[in-house]
Protein backbone atom coordinates (compact mmCIF):
# COMPACT_ATOMS: atom_id res chain seq x y z
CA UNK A 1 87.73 -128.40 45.59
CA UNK A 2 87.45 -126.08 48.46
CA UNK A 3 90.40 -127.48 50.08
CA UNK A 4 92.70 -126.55 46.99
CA UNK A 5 91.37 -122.96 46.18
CA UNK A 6 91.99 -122.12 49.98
CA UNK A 7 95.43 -123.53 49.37
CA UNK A 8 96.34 -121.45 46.14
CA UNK A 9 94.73 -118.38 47.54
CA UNK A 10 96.98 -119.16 50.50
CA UNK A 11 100.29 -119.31 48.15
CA UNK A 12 98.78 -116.38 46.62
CA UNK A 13 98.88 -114.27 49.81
CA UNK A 14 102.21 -115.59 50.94
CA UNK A 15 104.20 -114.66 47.85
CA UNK A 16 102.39 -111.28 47.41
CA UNK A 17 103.34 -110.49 51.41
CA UNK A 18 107.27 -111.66 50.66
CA UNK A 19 107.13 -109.32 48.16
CA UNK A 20 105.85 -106.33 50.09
CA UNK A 21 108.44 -107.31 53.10
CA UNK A 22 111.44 -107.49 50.40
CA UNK A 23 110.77 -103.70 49.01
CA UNK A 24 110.27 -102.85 52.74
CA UNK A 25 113.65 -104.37 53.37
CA UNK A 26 116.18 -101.58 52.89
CA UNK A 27 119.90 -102.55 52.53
CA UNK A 28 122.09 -100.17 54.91
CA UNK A 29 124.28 -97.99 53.46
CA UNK A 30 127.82 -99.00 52.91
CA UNK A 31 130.55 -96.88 54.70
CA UNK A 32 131.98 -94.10 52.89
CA UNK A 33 136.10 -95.09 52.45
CA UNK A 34 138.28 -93.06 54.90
CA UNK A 35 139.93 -90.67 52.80
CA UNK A 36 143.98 -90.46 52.43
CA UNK A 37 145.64 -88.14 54.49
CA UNK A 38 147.57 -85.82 52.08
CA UNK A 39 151.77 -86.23 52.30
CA UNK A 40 153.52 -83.69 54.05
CA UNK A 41 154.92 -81.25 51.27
CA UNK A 42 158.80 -81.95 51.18
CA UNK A 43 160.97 -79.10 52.86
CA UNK A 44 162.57 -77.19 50.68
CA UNK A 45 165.73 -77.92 49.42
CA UNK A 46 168.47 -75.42 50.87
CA UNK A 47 171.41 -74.51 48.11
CA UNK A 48 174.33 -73.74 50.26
CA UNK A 49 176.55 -72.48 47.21
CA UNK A 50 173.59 -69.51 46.44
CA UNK A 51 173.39 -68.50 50.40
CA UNK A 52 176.85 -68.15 50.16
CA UNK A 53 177.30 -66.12 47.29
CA UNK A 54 174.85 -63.98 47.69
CA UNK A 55 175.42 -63.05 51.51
CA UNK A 56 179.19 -62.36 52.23
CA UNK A 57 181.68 -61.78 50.47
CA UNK A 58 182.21 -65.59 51.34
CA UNK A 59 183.96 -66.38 47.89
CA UNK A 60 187.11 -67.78 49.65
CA UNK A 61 185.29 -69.89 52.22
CA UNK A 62 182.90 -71.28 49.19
CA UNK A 63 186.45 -71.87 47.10
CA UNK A 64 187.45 -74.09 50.14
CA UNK A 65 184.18 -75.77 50.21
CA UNK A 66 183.87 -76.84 46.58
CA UNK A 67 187.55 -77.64 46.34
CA UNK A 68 187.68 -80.22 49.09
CA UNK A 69 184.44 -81.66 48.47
CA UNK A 70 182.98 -80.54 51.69
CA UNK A 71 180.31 -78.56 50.28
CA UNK A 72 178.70 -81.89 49.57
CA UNK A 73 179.31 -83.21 52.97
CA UNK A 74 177.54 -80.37 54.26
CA UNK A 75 174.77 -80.06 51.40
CA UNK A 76 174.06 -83.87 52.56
CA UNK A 77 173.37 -83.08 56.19
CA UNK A 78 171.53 -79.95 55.65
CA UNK A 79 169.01 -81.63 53.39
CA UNK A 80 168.62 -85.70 54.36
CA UNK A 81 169.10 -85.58 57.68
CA UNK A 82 166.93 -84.61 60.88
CA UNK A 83 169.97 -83.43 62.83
CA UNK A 84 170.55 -79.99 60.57
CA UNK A 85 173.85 -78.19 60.08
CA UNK A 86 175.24 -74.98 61.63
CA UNK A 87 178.23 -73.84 60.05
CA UNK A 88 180.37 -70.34 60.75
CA UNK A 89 181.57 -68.62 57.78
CA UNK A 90 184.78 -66.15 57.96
CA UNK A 91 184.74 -63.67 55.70
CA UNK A 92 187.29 -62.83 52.29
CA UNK A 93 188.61 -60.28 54.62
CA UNK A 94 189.69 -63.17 57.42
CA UNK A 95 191.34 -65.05 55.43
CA UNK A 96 193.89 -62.33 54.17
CA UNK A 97 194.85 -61.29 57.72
CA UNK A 98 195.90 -64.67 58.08
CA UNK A 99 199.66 -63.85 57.93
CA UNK A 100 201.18 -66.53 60.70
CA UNK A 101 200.41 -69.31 59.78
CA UNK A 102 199.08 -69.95 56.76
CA UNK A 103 197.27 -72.28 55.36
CA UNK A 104 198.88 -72.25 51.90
CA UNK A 105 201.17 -74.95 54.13
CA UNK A 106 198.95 -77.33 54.73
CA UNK A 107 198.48 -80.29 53.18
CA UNK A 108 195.32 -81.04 51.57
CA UNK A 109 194.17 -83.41 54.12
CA UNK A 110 194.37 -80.72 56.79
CA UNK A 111 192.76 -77.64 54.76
CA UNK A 112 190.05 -80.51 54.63
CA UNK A 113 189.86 -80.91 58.37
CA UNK A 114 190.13 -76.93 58.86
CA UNK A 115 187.02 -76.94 56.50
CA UNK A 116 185.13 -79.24 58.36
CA UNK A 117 186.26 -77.78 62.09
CA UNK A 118 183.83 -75.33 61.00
CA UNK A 119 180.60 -77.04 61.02
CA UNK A 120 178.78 -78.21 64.05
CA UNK A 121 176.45 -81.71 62.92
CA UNK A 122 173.21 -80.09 64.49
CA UNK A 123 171.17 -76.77 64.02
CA UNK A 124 171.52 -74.40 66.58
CA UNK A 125 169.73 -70.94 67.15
CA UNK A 126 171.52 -68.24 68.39
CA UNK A 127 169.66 -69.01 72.09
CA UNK A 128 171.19 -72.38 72.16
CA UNK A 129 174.39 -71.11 72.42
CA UNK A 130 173.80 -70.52 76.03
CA UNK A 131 173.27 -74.01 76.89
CA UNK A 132 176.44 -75.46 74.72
CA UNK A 133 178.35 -72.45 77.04
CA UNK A 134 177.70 -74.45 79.72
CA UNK A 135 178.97 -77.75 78.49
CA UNK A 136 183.04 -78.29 78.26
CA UNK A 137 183.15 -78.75 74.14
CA UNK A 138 181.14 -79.41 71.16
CA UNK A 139 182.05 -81.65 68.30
CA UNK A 140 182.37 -80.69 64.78
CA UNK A 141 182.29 -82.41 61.70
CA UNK A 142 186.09 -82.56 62.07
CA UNK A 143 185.48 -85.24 64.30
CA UNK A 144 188.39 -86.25 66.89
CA UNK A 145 190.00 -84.27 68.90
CA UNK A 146 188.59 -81.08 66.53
CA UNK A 147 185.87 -79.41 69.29
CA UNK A 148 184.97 -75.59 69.79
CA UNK A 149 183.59 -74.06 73.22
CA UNK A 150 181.50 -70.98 73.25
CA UNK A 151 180.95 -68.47 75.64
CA UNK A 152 177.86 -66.70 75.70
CA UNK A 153 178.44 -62.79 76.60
CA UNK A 154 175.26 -61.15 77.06
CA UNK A 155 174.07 -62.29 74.29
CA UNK A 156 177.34 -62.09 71.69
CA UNK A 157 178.52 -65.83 71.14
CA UNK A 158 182.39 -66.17 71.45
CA UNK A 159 183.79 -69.63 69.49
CA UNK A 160 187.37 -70.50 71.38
CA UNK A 161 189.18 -73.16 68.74
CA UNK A 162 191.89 -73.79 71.22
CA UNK A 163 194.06 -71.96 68.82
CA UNK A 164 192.21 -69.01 67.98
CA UNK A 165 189.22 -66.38 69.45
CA UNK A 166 186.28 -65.33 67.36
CA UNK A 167 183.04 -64.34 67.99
CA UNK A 168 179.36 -64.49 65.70
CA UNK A 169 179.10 -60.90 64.11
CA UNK A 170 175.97 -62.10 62.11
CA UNK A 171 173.17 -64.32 61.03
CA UNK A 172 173.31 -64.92 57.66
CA UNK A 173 170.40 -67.91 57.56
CA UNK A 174 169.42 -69.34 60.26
CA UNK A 175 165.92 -71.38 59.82
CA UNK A 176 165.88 -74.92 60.63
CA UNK A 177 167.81 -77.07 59.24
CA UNK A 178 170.47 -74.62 57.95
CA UNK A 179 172.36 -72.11 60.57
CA UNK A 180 175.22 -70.09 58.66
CA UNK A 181 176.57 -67.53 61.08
CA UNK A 182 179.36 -64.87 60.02
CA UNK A 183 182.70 -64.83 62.07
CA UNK A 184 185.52 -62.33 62.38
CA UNK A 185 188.39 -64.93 61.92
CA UNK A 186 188.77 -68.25 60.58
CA UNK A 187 188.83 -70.96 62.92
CA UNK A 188 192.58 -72.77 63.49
CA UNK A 189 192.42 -76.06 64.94
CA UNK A 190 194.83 -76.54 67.63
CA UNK A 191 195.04 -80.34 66.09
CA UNK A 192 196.98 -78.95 63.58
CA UNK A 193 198.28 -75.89 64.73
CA UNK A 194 199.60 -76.91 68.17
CA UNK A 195 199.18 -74.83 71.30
CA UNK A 196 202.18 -72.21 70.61
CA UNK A 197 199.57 -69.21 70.32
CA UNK A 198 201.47 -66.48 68.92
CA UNK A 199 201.31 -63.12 71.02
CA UNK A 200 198.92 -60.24 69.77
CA UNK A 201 201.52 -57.73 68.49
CA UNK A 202 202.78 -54.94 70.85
CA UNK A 203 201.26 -51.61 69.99
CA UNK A 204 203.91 -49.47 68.36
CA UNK A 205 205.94 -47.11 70.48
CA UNK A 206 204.56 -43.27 70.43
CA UNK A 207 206.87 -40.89 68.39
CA UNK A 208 208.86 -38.96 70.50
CA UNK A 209 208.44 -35.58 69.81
CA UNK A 210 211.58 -33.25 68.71
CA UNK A 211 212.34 -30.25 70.54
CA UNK A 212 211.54 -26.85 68.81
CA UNK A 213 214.44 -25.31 66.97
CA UNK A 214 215.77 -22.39 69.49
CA UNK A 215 213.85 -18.97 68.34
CA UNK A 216 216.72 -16.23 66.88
CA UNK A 217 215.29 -14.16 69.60
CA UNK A 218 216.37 -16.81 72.62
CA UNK A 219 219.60 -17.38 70.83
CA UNK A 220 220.38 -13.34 70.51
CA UNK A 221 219.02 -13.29 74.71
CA UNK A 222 221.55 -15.54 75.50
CA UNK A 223 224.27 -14.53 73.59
CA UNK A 224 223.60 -11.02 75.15
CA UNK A 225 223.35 -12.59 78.75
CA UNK A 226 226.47 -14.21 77.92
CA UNK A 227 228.40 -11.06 76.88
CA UNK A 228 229.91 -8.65 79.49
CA UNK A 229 228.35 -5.40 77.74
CA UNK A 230 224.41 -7.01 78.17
CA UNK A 231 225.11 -7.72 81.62
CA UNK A 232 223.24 -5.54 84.22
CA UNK A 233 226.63 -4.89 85.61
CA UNK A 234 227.96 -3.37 82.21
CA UNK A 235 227.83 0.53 83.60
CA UNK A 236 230.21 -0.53 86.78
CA UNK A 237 232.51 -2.48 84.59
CA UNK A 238 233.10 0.49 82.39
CA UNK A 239 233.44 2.23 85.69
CA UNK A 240 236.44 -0.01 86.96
CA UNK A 241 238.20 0.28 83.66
CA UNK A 242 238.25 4.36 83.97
CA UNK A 243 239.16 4.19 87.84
CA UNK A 244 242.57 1.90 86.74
CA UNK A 245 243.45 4.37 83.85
CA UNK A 246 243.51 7.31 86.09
CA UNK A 247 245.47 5.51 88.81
CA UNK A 248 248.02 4.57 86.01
CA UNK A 249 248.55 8.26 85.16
CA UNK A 250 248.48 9.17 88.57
CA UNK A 251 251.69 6.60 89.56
CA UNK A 252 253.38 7.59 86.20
CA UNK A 253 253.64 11.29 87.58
CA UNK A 254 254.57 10.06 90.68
CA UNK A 255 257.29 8.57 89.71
CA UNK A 256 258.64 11.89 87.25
CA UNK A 257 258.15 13.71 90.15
CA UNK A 258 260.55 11.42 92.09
CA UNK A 259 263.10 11.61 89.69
CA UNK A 260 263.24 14.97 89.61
């Protein structure tokens, strides 16, 4: 009898001490979740046709762009690619000085490649134009044999085509990925337009200028230098022709007197 009470009074203890230990027992915390980094907000999406339009007048260049399906060649690189774009714009005005040649001639597949021959596949600032000075050309989108080299003049970019000579007058955007830069004349392929660089016109020859009409008072000098009476002799001469009318008389009565 003793034996079993000490043995429930032992089971007793035992369970009421597991108890205590469990609610003693604390569970550790779970880890929090790391949370998502947020995405990286897309760039913006550059519209080449409204930089264009607004900035300029670039309405000719744009016609070329949209009319030879470039424009989406270069919207393409300036948005879904890493590389960027850099283009160089000639103004309305560029285009109409274009007298010899023109590129009303070309075929379409060349006003194409003209188009494109004035894009470079990359961004560049204006201070990277120093170190592509230094290298012998730089590829456009033309592809080929199509390259530009650029001279860097304290600071003014000049663009050699091979054909032509510009230089960058202005930024008109230039913030990663999309570099438009305005030029003073439209970039000619020598590709296309060979190597026989017309001269630069000769500046036109000075008028000569006319003589001034002779004065009435020069001509009336000289005609009174040129008669006998206005000469500063006049007085003598008058003198002469009175000494040979008196000799005359003086041999006529001369003469009667010999006669006689």
């Amino acid at each position: 009898m003793d034996f079993s009470m000490i043995f429930v009074v032992s089971n007793i203890l035992l369970l009421l001490s597991s108890s205590a230990f469990a609610k003693t027992v604390v569970s550790p915390p779970s880890p929090s979740p790391t949370p998502t980094p947020a995405p990286a907000p897309a760039p913006d999406f550059v519209n080449l046709t409204d930089l264009l339009s607004v900035a300029g007048p670039f309405h000719t260049f744009l016609q070329y762009l949209e009319s030879t399906k470039v424009l989406d060649t270069f919207q393409n690189q300036a948005n879904n690619t890493e590389e960027g774009i850099t283009i160089f714009v000639p103004k309305d005005s560029a285009f109409s000085a274009l007298k010899k040649p023109s590129l009303s001639k070309l075929k379409d597949d060349q006003i194409k490649q003209v188009i494109l021959f004035h894009a470079l596949p990359h961004f560049y600032s204006l201070a990277e134009f120093k170190n592509l000075s230094q290298t012998s050309s730089t590829p456009t989108f033309a592809g080929g044999d199509y390259t530009l080299n650029f001279t860097d003049d304290s600071g003014t970019v000049h663009i050699s085509s091979g054909w032509s000579i510009t230089k960058v007058t202005s930024a008109v955007h230039a913030t990663d990925p999309v570099a438009i830069y305005q030029v003073d004349k439209v970039l000619l392929p020598e590709a296309i337009f060979g190597t026989d660089i017309p001269p630069a016109p000769a500046p036109a020859p000075t008028p000569e200028i006319a003589p001034a009409a002779d004065s009435p008072t020069q001509q009336s000098a000289e005609s009174k230098s040129t008669s006998p009476s206005s000469s500063p002799d006049g007085s003598s001469s008058y003198k002469i022709i009175s000494y040979g009318i008196w000799a005359n008389i003086v041999l006529a009565t001369f003469g009667v007197l010999m006669v006689l």
